[in-house]
Protein backbone atom coordinates (compact mmCIF):
# COMPACT_ATOMS: atom_id res chain seq x y z
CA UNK A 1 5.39 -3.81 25.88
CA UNK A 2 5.95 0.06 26.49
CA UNK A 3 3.29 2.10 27.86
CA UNK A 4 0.66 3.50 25.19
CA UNK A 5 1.18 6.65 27.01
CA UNK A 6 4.36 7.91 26.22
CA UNK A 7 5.56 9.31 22.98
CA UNK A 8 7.15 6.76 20.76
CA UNK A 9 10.44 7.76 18.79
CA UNK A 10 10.64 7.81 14.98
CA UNK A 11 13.31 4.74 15.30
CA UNK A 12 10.67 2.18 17.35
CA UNK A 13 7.89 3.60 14.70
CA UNK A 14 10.08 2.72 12.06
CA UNK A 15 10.91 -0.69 13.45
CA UNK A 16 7.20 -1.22 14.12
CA UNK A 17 6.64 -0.27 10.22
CA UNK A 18 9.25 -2.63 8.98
CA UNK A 19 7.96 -5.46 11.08
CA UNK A 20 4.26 -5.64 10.60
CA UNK A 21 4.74 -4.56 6.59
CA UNK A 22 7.26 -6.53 4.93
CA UNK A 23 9.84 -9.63 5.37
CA UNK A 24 12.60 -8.25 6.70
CA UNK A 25 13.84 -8.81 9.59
CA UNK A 26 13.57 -6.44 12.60
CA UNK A 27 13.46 -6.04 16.12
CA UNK A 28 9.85 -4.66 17.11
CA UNK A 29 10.55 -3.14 20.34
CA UNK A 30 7.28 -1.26 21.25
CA UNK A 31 3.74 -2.61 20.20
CA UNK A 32 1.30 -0.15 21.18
CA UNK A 33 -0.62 2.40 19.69
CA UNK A 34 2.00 5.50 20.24
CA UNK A 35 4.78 3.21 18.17
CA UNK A 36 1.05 2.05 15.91
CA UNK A 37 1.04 6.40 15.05
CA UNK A 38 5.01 6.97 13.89
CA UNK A 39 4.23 3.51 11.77
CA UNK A 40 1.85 4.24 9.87
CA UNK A 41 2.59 8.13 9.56
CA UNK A 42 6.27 6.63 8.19
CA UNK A 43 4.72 4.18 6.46
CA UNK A 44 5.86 5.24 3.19
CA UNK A 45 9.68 4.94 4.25
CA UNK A 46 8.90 1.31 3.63
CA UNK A 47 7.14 2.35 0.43
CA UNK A 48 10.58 3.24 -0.75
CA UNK A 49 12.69 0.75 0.87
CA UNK A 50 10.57 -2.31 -1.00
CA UNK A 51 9.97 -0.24 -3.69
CA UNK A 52 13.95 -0.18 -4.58
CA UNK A 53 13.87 -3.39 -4.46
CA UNK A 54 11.48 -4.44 -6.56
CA UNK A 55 12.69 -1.65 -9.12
CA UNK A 56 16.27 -2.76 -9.09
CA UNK A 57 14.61 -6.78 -9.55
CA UNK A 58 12.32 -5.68 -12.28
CA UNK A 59 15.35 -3.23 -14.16
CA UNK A 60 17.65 -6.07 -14.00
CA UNK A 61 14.92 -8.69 -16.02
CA UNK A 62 13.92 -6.33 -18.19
CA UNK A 63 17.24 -5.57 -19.31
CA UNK A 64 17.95 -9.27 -19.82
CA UNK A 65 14.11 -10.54 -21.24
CA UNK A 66 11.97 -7.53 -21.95
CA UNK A 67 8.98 -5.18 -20.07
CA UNK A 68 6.62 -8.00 -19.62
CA UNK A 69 8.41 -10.78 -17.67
CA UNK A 70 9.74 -7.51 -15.63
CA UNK A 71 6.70 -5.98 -14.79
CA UNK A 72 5.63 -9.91 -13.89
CA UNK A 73 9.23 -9.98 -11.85
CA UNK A 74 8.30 -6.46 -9.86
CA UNK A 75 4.46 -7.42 -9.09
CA UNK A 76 5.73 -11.00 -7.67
CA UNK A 77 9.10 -9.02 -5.91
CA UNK A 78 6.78 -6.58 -3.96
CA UNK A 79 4.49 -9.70 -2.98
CA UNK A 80 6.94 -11.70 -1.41
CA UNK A 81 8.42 -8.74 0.68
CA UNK A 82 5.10 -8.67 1.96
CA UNK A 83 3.77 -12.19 2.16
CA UNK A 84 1.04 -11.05 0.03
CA UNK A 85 -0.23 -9.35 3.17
CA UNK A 86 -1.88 -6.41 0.76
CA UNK A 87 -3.43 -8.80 -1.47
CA UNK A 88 -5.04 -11.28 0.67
CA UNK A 89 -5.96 -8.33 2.60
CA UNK A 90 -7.72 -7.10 -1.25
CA UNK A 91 -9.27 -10.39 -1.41
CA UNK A 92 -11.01 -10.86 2.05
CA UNK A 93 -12.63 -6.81 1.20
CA UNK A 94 -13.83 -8.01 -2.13
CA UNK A 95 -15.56 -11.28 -0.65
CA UNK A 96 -16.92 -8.96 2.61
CA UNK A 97 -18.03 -6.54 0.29
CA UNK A 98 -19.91 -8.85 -2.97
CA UNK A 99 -21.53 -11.30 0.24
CA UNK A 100 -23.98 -8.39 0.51
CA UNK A 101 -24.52 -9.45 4.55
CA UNK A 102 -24.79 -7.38 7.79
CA UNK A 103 -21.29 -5.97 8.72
CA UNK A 104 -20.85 -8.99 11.84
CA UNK A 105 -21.50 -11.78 8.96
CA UNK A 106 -19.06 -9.74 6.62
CA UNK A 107 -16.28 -9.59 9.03
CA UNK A 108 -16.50 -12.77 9.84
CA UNK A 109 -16.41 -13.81 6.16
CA UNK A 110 -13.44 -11.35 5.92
CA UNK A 111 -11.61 -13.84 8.69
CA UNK A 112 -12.18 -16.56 6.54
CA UNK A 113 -8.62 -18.77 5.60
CA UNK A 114 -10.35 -19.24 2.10
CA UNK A 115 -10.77 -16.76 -0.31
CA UNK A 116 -14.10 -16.82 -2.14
CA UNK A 117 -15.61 -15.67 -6.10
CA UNK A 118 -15.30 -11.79 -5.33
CA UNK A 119 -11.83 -12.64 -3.84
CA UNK A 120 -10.50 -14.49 -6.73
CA UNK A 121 -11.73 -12.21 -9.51
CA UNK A 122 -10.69 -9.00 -8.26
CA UNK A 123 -7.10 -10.46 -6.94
CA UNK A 124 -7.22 -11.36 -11.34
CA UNK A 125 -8.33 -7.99 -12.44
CA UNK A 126 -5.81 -6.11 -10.21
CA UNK A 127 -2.53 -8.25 -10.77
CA UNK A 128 -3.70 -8.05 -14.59
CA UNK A 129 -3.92 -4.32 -14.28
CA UNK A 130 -0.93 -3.86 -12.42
CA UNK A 131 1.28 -5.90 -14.74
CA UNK A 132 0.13 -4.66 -18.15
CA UNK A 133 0.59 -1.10 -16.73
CA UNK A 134 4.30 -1.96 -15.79
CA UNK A 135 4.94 -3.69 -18.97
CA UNK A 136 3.80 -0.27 -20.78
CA UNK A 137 6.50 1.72 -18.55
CA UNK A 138 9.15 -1.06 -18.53
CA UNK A 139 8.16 -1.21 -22.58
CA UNK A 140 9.08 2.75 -22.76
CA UNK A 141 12.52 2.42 -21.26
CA UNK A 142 13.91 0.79 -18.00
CA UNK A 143 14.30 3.68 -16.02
CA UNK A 144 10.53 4.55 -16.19
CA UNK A 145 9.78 1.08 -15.52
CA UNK A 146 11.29 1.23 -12.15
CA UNK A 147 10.64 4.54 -11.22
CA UNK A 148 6.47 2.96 -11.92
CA UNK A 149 7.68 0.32 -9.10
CA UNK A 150 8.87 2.82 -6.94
CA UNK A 151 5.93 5.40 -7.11
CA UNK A 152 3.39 2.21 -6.63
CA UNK A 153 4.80 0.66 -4.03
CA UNK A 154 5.30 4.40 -1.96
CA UNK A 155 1.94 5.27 -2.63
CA UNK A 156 0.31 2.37 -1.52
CA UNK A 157 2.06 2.79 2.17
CA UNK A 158 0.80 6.67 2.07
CA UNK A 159 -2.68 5.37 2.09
CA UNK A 160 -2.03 3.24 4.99
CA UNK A 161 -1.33 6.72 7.14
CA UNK A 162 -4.93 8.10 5.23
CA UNK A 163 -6.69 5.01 6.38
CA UNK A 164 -5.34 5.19 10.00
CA UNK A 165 -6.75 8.41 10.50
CA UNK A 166 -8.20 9.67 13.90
CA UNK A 167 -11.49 10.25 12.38
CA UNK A 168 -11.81 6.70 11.12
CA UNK A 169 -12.76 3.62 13.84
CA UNK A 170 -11.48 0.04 13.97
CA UNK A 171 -14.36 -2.33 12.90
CA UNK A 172 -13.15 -4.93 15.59
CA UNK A 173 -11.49 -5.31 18.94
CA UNK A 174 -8.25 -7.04 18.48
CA UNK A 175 -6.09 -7.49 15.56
CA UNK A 176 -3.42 -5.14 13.89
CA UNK A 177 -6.64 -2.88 12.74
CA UNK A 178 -7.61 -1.91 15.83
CA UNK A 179 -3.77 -1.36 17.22
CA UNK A 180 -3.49 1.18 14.39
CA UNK A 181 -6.84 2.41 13.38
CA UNK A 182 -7.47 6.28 14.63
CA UNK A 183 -3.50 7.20 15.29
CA UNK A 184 -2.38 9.49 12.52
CA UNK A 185 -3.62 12.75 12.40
CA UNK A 186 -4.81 14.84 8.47
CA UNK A 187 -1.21 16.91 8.93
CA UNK A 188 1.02 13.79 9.75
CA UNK A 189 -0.71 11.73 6.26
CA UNK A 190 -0.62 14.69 4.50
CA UNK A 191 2.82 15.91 5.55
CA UNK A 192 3.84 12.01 4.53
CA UNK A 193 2.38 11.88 1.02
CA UNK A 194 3.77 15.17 -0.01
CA UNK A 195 7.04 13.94 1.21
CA UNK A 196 7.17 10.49 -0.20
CA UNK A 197 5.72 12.52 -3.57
CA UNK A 198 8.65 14.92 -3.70
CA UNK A 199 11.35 11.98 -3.20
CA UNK A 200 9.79 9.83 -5.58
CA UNK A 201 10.14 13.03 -8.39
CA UNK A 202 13.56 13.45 -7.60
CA UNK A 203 15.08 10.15 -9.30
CA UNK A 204 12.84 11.74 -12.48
CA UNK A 205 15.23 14.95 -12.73
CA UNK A 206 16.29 14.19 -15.65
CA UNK A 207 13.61 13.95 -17.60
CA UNK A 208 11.21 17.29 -16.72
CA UNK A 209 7.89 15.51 -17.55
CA UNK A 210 8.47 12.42 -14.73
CA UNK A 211 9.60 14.95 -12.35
CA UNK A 212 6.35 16.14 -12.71
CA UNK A 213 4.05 13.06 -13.61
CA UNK A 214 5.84 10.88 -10.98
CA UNK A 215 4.36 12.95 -7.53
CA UNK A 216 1.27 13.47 -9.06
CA UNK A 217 0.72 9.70 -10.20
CA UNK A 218 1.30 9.27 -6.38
CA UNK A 219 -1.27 11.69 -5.31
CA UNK A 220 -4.12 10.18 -7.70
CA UNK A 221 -3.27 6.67 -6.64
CA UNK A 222 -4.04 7.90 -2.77
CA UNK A 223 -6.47 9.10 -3.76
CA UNK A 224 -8.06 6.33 -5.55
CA UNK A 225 -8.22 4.22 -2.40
CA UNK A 226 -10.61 7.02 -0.55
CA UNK A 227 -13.78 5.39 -2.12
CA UNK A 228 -12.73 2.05 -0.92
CA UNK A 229 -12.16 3.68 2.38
CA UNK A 230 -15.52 5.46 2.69
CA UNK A 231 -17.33 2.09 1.72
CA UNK A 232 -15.48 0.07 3.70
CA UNK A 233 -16.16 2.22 6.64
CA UNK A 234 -19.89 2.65 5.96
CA UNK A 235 -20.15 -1.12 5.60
CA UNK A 236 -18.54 -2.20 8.08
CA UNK A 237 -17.89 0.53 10.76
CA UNK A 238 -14.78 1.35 10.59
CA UNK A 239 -11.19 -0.21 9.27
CA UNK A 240 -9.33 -3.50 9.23
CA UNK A 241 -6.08 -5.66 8.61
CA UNK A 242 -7.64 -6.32 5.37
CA UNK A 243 -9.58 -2.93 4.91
CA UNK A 244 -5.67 -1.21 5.18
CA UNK A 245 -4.21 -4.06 2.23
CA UNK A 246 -7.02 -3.19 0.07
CA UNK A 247 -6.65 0.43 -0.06
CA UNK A 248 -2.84 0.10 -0.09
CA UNK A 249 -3.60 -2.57 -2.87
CA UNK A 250 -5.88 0.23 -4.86
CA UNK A 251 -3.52 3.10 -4.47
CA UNK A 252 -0.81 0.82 -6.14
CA UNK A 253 -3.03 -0.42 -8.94
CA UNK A 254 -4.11 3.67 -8.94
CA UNK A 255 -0.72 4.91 -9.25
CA UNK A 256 0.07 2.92 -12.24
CA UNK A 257 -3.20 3.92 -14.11
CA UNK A 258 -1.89 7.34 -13.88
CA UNK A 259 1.21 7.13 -15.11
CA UNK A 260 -0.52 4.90 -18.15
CA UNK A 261 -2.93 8.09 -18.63
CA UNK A 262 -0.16 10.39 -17.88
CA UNK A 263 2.36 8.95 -20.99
């Protein structure tokens, strides 16, 4: 393990990203908090990466079977590239949050292998909502289908870099939470979101209204996990594993809702 100390490069960030957020397999050469800070910051690199994928999946079904077994197809693509690391992580939060105990009782809950009433339900309404919003876009034409997949999925890493910020505490000692928690500075998330925003627009060029609805879908799906943030912090002191999943999970389902709203 590298020293803390010295500045990571954007290439062991990156492989740090890859590794701890989806399936595929790389070489994590640094695991420390300098390497934690490019991750997170180029979080949304992954965004895009498992985003495509899940677009080109979810294009391909619905040009064989229709927009709802390919929204289905993109939800269940974007899970496997991640284990469902986002979703348990969505499920643990709800059950931490409904048990209405002191934050040590919650957090342990939170650790829990099993996933409890709040879990269930809210890992229902959120896969619902996700899947009837991409069956609307899939149901308008393909294109806008996958560009939905692609905007979800990158906005949903960009709050990872907004949760990580310096003025927000791990919860816990130990644990991929703590590695990361307090590393990315306001300039590096925001300098991140706007980016990721701009190159999710520019497969919507040629249609003026997605090059516009597309970035700022993104920006009101971020922005949808803050509340979720703030709580989670308040309740519990400061950020998880599973705090991060949940607000990636809610900027996802966030993203979507706006481009339903949006038309």
């Amino acid at each position: 393990m590298a020293d803390g100390g010295e500045r990571a490069t954007w290439g062991e960030g990156l492989r740090f990203a890859f590794g701890t957020l989806s399936v595929l397999r790389v070489r994590v050469e640094r695991w420390d908090r300098a390497a934690a800070a490019r991750a997170m910051t180029a979080a949304p690199v992954v965004g895009l990466v498992l985003g495509a994928i899940a677009a080109g999946a979810g294009a391909l079904v619905a040009w064989r079977a229709g927009g709802l077994l390919a929204a289905v197809t993109a939800v269940g693509v974007l899970a496997a590239l991640t284990r469902g690391l986002h979703l348990d992580g969505l499920a643990d939060v709800a059950d931490g949050l409904g048990s209405g105990k002191p934050a040590e009782d919650a957090l342990r809950i939170m650790k829990q292998s099993d996933i409890g009433p709040f879990g269930v339900l809210t890992l229902l309404l959120v896969l619902l909502a996700q899947v009837a919003a991409l069956a609307g876009q899939f149901g308008q034409s393909t294109p806008r289908g996958a560009l939905a997949v692609l905007a979800s999925a990158v906005a949903a890493r960009c709050a990872l870099a907004w949760g990580c910020l310096r003025s927000v505490p791990a919860a816990r000692p130990g644990g991929l939470g703590a590695m990361v928690a307090s590393t990315v500075t306001p300039a590096a998330a925001a300098t991140g979101t706007l980016a990721a925003a701009l190159l999710v627009a520019a497969p919507g060029l040629f249609d003026g209204w997605s090059a516009l609805r597309l970035p700022l879908a993104v920006v009101l799906g971020v922005g949808c996990a803050r509340p979720l943030l703030t709580r989670c912090v308040r309740r519990f002191g400061g950020i998880t594993g599973d705090v991060l999943g949940a607000t990636a999970e809610t900027a996802a389902t966030g993203t979507l809702f706006a481009l339903a709203l949006l038309g």
